[in-house]
C-alpha atoms as a PDB file:
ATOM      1  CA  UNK A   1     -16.485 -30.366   5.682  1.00  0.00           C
ATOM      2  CA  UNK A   2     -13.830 -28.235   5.246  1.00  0.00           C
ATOM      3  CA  UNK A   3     -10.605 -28.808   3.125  1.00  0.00           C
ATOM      4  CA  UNK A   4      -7.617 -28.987   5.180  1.00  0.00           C
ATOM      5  CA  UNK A   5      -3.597 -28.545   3.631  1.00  0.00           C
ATOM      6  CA  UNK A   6      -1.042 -29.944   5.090  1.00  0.00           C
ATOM      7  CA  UNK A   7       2.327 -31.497   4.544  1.00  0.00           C
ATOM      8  CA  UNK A   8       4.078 -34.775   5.768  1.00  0.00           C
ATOM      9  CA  UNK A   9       7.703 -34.710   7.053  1.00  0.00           C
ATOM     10  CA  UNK A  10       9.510 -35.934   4.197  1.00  0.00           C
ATOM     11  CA  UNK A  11      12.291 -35.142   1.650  1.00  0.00           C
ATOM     12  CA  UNK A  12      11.465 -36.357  -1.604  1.00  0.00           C
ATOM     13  CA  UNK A  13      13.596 -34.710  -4.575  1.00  0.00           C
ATOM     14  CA  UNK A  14      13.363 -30.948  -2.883  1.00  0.00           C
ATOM     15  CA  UNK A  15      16.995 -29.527  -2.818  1.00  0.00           C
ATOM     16  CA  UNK A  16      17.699 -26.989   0.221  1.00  0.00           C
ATOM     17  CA  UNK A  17      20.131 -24.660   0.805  1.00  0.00           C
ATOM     18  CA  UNK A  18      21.880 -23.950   4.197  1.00  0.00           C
ATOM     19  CA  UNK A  19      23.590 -20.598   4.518  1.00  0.00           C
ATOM     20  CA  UNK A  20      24.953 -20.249   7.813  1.00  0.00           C
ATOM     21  CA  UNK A  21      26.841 -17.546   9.027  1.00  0.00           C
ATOM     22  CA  UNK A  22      30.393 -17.831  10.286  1.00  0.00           C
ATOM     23  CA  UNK A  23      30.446 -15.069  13.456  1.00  0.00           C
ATOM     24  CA  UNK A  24      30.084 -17.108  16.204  1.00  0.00           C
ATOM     25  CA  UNK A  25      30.694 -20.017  14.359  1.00  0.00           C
ATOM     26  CA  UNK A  26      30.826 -22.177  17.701  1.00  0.00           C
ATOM     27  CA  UNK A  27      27.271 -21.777  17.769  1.00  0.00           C
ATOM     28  CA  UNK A  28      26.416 -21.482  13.923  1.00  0.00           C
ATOM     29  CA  UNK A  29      28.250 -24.750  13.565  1.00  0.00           C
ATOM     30  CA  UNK A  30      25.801 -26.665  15.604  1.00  0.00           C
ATOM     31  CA  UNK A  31      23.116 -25.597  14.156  1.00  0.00           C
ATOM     32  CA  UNK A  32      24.279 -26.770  10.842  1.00  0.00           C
ATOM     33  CA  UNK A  33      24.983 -29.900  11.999  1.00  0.00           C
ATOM     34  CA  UNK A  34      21.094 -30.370  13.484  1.00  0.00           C
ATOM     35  CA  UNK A  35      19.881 -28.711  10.317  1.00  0.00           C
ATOM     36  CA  UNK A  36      21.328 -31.267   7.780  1.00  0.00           C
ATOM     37  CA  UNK A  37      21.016 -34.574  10.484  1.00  0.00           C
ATOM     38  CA  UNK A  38      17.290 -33.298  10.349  1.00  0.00           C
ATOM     39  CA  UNK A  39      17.457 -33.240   6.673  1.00  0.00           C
ATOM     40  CA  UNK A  40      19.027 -36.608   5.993  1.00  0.00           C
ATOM     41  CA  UNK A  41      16.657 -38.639   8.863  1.00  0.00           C
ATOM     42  CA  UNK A  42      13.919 -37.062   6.955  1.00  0.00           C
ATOM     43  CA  UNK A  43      14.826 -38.884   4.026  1.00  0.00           C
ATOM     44  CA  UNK A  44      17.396 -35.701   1.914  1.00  0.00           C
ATOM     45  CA  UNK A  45      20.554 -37.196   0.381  1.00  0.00           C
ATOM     46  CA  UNK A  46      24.331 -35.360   0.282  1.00  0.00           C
ATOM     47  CA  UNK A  47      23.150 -34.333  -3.133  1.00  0.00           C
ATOM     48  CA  UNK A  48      20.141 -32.257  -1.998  1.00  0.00           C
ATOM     49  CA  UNK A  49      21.607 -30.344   0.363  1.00  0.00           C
ATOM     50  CA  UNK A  50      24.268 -27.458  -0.176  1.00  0.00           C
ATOM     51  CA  UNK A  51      25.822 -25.425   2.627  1.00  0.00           C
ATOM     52  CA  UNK A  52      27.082 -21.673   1.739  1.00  0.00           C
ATOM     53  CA  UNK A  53      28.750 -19.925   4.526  1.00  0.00           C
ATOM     54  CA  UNK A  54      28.453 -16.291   4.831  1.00  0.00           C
ATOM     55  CA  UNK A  55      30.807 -13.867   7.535  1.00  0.00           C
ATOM     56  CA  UNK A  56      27.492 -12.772   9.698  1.00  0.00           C
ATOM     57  CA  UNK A  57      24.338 -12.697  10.474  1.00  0.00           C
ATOM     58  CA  UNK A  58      23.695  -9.578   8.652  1.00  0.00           C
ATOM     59  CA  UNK A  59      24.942 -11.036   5.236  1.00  0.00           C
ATOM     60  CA  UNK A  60      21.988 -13.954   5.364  1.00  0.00           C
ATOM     61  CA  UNK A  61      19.139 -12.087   3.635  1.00  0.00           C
ATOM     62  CA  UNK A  62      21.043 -11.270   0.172  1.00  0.00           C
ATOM     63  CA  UNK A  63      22.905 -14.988  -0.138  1.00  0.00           C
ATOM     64  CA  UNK A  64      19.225 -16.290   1.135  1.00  0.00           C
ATOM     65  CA  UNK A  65      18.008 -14.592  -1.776  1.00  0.00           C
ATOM     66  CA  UNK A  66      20.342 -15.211  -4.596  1.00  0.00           C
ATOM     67  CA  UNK A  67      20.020 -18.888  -3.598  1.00  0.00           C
ATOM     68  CA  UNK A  68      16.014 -18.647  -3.931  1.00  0.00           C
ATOM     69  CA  UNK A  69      16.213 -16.698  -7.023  1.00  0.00           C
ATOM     70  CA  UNK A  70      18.201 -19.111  -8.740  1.00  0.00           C
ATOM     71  CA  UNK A  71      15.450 -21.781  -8.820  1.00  0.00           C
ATOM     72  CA  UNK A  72      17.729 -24.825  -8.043  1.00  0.00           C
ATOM     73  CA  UNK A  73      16.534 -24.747  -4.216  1.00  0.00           C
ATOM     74  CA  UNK A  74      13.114 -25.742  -2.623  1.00  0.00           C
ATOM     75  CA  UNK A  75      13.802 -24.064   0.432  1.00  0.00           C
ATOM     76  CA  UNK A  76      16.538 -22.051   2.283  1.00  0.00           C
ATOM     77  CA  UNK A  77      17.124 -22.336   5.606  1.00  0.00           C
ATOM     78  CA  UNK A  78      19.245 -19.681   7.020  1.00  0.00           C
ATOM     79  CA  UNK A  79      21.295 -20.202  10.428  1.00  0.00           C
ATOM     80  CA  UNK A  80      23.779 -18.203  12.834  1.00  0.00           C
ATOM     81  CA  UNK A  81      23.894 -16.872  16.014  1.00  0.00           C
ATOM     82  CA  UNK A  82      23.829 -12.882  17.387  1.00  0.00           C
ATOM     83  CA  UNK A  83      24.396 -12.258  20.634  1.00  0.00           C
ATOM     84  CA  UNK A  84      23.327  -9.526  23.061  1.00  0.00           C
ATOM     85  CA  UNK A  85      26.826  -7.083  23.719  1.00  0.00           C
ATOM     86  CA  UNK A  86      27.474  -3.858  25.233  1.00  0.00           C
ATOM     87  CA  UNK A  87      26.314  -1.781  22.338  1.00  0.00           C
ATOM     88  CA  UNK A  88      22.662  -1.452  20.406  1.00  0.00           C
ATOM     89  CA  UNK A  89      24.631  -3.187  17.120  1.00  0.00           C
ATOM     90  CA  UNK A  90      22.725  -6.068  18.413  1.00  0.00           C
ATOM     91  CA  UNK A  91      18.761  -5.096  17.446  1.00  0.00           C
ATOM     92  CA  UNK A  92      20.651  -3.631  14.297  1.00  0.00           C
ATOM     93  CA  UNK A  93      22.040  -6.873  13.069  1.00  0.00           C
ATOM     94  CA  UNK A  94      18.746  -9.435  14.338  1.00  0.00           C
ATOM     95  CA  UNK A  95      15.923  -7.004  13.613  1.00  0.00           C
ATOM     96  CA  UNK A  96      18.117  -6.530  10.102  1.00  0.00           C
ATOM     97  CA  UNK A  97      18.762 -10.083   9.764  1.00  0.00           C
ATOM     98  CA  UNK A  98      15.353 -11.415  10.201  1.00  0.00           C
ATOM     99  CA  UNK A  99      13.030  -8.492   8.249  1.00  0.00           C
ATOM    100  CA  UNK A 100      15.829  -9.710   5.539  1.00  0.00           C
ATOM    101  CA  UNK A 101      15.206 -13.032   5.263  1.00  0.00           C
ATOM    102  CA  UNK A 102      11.185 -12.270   5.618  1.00  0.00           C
ATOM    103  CA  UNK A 103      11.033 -10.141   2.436  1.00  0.00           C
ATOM    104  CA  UNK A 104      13.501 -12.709   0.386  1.00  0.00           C
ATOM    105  CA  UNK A 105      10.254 -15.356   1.320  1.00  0.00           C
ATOM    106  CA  UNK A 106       7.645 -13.172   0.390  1.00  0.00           C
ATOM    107  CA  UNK A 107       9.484 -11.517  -3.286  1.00  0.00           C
ATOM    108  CA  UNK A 108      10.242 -14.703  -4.092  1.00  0.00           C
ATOM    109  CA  UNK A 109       8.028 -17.499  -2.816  1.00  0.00           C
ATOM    110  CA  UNK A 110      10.389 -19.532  -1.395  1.00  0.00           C
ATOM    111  CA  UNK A 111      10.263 -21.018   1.986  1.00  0.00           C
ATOM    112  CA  UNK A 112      13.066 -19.235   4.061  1.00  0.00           C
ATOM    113  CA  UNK A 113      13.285 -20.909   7.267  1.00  0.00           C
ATOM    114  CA  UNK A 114      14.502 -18.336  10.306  1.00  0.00           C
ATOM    115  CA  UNK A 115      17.988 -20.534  12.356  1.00  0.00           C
ATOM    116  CA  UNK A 116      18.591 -17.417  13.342  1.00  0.00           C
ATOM    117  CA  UNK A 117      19.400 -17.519  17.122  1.00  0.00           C
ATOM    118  CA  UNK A 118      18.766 -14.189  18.925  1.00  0.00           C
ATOM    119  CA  UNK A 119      20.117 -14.384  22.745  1.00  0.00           C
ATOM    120  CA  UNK A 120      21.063 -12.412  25.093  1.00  0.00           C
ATOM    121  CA  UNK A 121      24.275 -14.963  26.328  1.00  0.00           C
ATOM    122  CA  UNK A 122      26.213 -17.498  25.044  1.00  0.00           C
ATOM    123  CA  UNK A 123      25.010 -19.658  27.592  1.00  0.00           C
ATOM    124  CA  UNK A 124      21.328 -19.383  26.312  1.00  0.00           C
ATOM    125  CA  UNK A 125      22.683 -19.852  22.529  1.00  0.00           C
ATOM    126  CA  UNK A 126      24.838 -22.689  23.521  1.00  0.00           C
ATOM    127  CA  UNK A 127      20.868 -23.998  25.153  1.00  0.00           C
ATOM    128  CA  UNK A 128      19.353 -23.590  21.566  1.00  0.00           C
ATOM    129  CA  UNK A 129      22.225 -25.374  19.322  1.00  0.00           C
ATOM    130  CA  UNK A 130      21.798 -28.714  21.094  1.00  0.00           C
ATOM    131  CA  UNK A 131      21.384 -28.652  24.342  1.00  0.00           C
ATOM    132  CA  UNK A 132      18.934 -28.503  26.613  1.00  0.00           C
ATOM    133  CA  UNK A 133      16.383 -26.579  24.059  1.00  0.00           C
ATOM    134  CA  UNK A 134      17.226 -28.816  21.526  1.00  0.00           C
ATOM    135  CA  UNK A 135      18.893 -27.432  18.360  1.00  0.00           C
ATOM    136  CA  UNK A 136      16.824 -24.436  16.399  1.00  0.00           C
ATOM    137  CA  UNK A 137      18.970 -25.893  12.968  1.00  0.00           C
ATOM    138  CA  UNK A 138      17.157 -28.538  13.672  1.00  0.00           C
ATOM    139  CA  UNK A 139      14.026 -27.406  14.127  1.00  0.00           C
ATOM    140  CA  UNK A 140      14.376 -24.540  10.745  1.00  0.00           C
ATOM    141  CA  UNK A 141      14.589 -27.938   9.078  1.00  0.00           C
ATOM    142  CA  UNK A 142      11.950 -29.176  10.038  1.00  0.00           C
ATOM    143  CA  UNK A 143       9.604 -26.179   8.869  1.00  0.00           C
ATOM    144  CA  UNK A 144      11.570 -26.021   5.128  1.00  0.00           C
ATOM    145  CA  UNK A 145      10.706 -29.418   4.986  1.00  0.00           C
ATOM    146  CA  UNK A 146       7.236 -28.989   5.914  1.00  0.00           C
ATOM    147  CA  UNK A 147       6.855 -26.126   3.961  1.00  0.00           C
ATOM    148  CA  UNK A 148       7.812 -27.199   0.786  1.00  0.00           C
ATOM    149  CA  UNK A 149       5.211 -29.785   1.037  1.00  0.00           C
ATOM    150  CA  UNK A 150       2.662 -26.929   2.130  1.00  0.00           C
ATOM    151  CA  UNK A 151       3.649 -24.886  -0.702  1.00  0.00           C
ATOM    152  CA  UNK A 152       3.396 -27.520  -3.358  1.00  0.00           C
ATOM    153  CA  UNK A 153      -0.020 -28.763  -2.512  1.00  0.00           C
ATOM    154  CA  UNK A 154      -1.199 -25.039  -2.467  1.00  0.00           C
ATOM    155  CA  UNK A 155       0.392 -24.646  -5.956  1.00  0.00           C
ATOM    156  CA  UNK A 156      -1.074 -27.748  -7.489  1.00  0.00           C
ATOM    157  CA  UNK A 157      -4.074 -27.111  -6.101  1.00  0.00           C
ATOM    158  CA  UNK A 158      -7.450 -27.878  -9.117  1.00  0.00           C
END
């Protein structure tokens, strides 16, 4: 039979780190809010969670990765909202934004969960941060969570 990995759903001592950008901070806001309830029914404490708020999307990779550098964090999950305009600064900041936070997962092996809401109105972003398409916060917690469990069985592996 083949071995199988996997991780249950809940906090034990991890710490994670939230950075959440303020631009549309409506949305980004919400998100937050579903991120850390997430956190806390799945068993994380005030003391194992720290927020840093960033002005955009576009500044999420480098305070993603000087929070996973500094070893004090299990995971990061990284949250804010860009929204389709009139000009092509949109697939600047998201493609940007999420090839970022990618590479700050993979240089430093820590779990960088993507809250990142890409839409093309605030109507479908206002869907995604708790309302009918649940909250994505939420849901980036989920997988930190998860992953941190993946990762640690992986590591401990005999």
């Amino acid at each position: 039979m083949s071995e199988r990995i996997s991780a249950s759903l809940v906090v034990q001592s991890q710490r994670f780190a939230l950075v959440v950008s303020r631009f549309n901070e409506f949305i980004g806001s919400r998100l937050l809010a579903g991120a850390v309830d997430t956190l806390k029914r799945h068993g994380a404490r005030d003391d194992q969670i720290t927020e840093v708020c960033v002005p955009g999307a576009w500044e999420l990779p480098l305070a993603a990765k000087a929070l996973a550098e500094s070893g004090k964090y299990a995971a990061v999950i990284a949250l804010g909202c860009v929204i389709r305009g009139q000009t092509p600064h949109f697939e600047y900041v998201a493609a940007e934004a999420a090839k970022g936070l990618a590479q700050v997962a993979m240089q430093t092996g820590v779990p960088v969960a993507f809250g990142v809401l890409t839409t093309d109105t605030l109507e479908q972003a206002i869907e995604r941060a708790g309302s009918k398409s649940g909250n994505k916060g939420a849901d980036a917690a989920l997988s930190a969570i998860e992953m941190t469990g993946v990762l640690s069985a992986i590591r401990t592996m005999k």
